[in-house]
PDB file of N, CA and C in Angstrom:
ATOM      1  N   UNK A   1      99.935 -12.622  15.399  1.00  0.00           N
ATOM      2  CA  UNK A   1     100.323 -11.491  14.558  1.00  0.00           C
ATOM      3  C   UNK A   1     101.134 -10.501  15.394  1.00  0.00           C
ATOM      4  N   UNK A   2     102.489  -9.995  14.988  1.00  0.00           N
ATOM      5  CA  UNK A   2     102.955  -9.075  15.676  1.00  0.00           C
ATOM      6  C   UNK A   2     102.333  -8.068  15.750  1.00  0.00           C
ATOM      7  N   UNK A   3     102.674  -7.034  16.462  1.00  0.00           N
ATOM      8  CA  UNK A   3     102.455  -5.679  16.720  1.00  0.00           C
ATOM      9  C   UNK A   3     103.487  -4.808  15.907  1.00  0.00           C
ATOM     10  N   UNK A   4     102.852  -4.237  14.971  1.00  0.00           N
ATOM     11  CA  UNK A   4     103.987  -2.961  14.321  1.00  0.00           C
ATOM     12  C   UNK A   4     103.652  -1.741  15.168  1.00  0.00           C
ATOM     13  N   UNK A   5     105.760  -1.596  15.710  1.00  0.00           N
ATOM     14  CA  UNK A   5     105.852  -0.674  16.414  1.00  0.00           C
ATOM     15  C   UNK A   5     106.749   0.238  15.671  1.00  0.00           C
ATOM     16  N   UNK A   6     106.109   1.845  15.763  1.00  0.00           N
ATOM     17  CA  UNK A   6     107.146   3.064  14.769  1.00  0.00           C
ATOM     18  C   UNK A   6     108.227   3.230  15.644  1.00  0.00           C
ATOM     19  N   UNK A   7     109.530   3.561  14.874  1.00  0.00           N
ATOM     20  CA  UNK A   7     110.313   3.886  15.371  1.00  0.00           C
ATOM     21  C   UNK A   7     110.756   5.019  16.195  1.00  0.00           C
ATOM     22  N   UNK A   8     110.072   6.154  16.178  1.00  0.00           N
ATOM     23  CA  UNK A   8     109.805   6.874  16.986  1.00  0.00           C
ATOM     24  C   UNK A   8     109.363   6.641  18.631  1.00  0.00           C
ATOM     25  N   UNK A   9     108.562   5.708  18.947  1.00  0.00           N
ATOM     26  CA  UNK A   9     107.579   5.072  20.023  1.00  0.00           C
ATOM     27  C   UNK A   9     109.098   4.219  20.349  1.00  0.00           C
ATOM     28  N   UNK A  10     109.652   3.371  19.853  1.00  0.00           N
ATOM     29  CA  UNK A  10     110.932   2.320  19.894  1.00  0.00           C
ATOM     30  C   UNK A  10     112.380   3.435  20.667  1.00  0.00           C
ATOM     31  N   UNK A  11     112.041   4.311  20.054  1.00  0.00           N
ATOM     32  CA  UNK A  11     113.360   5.500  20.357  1.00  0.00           C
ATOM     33  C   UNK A  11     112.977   6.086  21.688  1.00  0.00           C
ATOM     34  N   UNK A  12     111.414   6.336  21.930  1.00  0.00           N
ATOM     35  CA  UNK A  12     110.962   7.032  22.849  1.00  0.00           C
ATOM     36  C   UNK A  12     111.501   5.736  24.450  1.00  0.00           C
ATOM     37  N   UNK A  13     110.810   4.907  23.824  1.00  0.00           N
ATOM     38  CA  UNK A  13     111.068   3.723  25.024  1.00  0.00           C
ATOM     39  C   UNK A  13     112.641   3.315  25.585  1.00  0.00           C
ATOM     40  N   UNK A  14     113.330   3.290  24.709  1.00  0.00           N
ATOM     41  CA  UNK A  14     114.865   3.405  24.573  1.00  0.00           C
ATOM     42  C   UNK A  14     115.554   4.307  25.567  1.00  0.00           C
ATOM     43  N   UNK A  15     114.992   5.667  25.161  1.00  0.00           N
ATOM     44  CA  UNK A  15     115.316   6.811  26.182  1.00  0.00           C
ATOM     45  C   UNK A  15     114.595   6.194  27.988  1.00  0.00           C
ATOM     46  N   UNK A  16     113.509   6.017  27.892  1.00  0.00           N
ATOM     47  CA  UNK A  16     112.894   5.988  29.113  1.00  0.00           C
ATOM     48  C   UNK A  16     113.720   4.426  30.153  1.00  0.00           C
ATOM     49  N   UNK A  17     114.022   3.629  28.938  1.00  0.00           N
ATOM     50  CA  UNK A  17     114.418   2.687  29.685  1.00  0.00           C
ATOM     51  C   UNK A  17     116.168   2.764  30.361  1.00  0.00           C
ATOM     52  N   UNK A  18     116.542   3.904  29.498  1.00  0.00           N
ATOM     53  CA  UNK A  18     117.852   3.811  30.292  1.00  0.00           C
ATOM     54  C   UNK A  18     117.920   4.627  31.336  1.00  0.00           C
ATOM     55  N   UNK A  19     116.784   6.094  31.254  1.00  0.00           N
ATOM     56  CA  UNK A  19     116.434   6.394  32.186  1.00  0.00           C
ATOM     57  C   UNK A  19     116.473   6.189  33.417  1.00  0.00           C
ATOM     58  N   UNK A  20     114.992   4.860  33.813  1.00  0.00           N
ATOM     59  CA  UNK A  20     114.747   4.160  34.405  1.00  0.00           C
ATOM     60  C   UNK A  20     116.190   3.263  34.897  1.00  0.00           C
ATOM     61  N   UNK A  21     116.967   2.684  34.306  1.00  0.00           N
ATOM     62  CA  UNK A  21     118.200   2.235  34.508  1.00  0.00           C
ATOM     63  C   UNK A  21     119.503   3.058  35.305  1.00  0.00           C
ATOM     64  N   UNK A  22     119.245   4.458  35.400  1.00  0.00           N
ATOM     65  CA  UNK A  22     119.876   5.492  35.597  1.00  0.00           C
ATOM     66  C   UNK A  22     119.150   6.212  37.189  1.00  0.00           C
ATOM     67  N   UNK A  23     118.120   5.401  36.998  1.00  0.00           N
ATOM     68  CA  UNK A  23     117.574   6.306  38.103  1.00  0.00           C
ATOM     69  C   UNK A  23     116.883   7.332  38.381  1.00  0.00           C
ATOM     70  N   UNK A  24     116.688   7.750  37.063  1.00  0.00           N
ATOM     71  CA  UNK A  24     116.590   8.987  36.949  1.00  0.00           C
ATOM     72  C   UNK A  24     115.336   9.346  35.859  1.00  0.00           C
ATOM     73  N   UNK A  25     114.403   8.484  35.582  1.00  0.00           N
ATOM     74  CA  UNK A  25     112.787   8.568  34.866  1.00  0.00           C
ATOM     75  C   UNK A  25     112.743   9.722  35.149  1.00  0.00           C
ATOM     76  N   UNK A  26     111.860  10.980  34.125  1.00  0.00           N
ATOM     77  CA  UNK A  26     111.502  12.001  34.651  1.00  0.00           C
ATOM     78  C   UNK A  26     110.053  11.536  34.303  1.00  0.00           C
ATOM     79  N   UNK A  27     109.013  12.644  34.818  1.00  0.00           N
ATOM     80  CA  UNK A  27     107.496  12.100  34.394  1.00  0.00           C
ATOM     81  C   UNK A  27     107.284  13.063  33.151  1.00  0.00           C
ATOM     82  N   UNK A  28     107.902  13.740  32.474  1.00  0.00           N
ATOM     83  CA  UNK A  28     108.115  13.936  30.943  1.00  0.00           C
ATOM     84  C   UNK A  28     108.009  13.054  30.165  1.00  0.00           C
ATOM     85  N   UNK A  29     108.758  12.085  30.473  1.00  0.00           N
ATOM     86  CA  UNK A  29     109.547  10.960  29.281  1.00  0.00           C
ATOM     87  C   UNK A  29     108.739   9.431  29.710  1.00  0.00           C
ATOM     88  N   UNK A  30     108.075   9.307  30.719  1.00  0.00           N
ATOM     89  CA  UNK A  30     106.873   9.133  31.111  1.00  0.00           C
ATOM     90  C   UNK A  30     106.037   8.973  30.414  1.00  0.00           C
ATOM     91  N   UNK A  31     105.226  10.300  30.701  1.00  0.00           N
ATOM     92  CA  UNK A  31     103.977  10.550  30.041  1.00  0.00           C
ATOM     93  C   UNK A  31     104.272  10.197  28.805  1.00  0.00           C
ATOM     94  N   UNK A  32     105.140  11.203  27.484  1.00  0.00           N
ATOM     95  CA  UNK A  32     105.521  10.865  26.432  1.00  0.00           C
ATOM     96  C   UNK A  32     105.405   9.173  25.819  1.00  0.00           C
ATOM     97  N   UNK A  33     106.115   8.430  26.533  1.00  0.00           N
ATOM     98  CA  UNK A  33     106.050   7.170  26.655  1.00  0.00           C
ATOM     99  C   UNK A  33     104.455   6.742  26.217  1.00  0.00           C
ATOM    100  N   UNK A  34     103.377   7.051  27.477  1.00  0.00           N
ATOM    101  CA  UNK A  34     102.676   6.753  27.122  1.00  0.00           C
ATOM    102  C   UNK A  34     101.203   7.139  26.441  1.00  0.00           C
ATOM    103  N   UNK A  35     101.486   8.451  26.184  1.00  0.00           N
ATOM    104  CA  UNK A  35     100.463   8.804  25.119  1.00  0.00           C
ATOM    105  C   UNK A  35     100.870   8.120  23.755  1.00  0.00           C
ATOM    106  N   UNK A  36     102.199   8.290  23.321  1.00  0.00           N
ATOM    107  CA  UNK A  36     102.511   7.376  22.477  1.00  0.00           C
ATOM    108  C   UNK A  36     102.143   6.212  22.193  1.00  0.00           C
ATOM    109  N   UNK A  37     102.090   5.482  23.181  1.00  0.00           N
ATOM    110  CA  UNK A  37     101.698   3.480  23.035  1.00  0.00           C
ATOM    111  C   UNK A  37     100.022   4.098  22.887  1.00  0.00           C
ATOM    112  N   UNK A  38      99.557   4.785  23.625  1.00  0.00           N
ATOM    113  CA  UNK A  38      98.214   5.211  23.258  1.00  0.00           C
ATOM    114  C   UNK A  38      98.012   5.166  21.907  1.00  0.00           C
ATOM    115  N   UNK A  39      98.039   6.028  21.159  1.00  0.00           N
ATOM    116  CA  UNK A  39      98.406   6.301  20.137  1.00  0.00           C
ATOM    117  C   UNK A  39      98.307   5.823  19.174  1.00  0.00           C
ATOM    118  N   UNK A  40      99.489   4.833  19.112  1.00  0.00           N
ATOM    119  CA  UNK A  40      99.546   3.513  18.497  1.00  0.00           C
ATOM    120  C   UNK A  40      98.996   2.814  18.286  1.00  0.00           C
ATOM    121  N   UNK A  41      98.361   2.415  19.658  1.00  0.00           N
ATOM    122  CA  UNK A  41      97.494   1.691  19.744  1.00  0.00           C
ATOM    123  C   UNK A  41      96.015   1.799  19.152  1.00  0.00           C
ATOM    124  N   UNK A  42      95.478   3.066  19.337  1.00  0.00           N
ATOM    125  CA  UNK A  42      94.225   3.235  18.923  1.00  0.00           C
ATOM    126  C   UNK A  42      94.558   3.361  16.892  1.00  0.00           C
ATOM    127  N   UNK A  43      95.577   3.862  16.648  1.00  0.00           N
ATOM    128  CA  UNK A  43      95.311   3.741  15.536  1.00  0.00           C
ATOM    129  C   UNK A  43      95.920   2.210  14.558  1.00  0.00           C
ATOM    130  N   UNK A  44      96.143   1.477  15.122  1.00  0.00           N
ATOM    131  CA  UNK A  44      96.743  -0.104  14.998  1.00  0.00           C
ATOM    132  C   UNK A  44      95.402  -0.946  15.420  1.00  0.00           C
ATOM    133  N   UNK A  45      94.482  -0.112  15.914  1.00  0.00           N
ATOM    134  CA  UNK A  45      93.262  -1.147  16.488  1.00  0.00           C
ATOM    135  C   UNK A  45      93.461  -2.180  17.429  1.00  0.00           C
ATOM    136  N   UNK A  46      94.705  -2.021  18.306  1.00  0.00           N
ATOM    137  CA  UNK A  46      94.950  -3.086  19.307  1.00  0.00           C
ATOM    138  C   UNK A  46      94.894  -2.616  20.827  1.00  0.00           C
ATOM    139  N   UNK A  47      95.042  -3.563  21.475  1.00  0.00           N
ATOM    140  CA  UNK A  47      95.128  -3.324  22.944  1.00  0.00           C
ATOM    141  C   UNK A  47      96.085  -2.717  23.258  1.00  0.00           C
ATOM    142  N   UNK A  48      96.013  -1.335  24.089  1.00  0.00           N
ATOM    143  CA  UNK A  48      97.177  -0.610  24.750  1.00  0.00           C
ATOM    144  C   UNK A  48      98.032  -1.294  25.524  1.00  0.00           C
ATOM    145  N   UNK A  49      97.518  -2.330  26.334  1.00  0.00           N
ATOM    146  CA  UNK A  49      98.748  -2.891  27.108  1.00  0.00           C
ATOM    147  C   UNK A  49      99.577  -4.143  26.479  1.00  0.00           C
ATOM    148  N   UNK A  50      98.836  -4.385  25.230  1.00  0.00           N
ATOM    149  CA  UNK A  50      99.473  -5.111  24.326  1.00  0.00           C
ATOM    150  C   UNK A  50     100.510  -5.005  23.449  1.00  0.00           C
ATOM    151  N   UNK A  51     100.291  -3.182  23.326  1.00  0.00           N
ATOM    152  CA  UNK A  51     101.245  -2.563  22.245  1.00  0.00           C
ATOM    153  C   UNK A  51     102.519  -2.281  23.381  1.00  0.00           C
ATOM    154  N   UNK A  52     102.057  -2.120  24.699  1.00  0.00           N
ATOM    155  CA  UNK A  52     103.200  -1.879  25.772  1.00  0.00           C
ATOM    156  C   UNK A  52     104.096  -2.678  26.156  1.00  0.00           C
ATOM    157  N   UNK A  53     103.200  -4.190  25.729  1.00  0.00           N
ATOM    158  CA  UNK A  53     104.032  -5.258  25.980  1.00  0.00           C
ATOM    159  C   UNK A  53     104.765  -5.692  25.154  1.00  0.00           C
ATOM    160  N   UNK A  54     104.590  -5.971  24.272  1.00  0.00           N
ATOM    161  CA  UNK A  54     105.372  -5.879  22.781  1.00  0.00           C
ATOM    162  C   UNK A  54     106.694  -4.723  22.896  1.00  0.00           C
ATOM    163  N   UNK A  55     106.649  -3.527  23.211  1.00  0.00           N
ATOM    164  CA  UNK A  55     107.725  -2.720  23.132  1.00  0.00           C
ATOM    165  C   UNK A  55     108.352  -2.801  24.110  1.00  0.00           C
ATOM    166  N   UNK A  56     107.792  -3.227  25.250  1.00  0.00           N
ATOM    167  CA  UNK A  56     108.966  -3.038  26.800  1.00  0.00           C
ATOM    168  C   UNK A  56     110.226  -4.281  26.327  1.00  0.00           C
ATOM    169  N   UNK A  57     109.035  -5.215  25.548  1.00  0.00           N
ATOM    170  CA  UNK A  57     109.770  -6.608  25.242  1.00  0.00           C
ATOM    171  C   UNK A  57     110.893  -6.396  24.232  1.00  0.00           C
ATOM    172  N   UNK A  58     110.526  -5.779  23.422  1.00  0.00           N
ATOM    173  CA  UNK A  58     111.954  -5.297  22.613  1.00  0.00           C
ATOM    174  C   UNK A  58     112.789  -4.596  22.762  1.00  0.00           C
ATOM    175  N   UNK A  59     112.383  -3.430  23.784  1.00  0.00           N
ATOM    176  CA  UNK A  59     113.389  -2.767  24.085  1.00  0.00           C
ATOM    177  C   UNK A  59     114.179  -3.413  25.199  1.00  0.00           C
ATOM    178  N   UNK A  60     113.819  -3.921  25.997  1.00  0.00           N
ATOM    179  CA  UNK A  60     114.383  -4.545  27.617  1.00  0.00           C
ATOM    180  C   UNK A  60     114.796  -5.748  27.718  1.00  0.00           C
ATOM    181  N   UNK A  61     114.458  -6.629  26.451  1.00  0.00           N
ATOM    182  CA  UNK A  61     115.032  -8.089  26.175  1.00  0.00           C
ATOM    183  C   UNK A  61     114.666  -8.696  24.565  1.00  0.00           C
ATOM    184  N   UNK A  62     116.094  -7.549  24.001  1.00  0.00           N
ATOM    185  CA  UNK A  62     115.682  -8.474  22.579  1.00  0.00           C
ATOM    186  C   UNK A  62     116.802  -9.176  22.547  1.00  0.00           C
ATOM    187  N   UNK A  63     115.942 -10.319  21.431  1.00  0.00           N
ATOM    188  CA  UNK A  63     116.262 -11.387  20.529  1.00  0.00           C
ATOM    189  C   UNK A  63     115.271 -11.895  21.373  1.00  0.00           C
ATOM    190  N   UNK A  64     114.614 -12.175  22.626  1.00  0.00           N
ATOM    191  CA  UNK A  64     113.893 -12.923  23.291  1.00  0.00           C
ATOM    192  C   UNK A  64     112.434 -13.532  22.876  1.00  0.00           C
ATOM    193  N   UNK A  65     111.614 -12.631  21.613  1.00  0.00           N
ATOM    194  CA  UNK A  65     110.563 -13.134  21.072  1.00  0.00           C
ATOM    195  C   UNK A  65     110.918 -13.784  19.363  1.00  0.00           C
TER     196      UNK A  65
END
């Protein structure tokens, strides 16, 4: 079963990953990042590093799943 991820959390990761690509992560966009997948997670009833994995995966290599 996939993981439904909001688009908000998708936008948030987006930012952080070009960030990260840039060099330039702040621990704002960070944290944000991950209270969010928190979040999500607890209210999706799934595993946090599951919901993390699922989104790094779409944001950092889609078409790949």
């Amino acid at each position: 079963m996939a993981i439904e991820l909001p688009d908000d959390l998708i936008e948030l990761e987006r930012s952080a990953w070009a960030q990260i690509q840039a060099g330039a992560l702040t621990p704002e966009t960070a944290a944000a990042v991950h209270a969010r997948v928190t979040e999500v997670a607890i209210a999706a009833g799934e595993n946090r590093y599951e919901v993390e994995r699922a989104l790094k995966a779409m944001v950092r290599h889609p078409g790949s799943e």
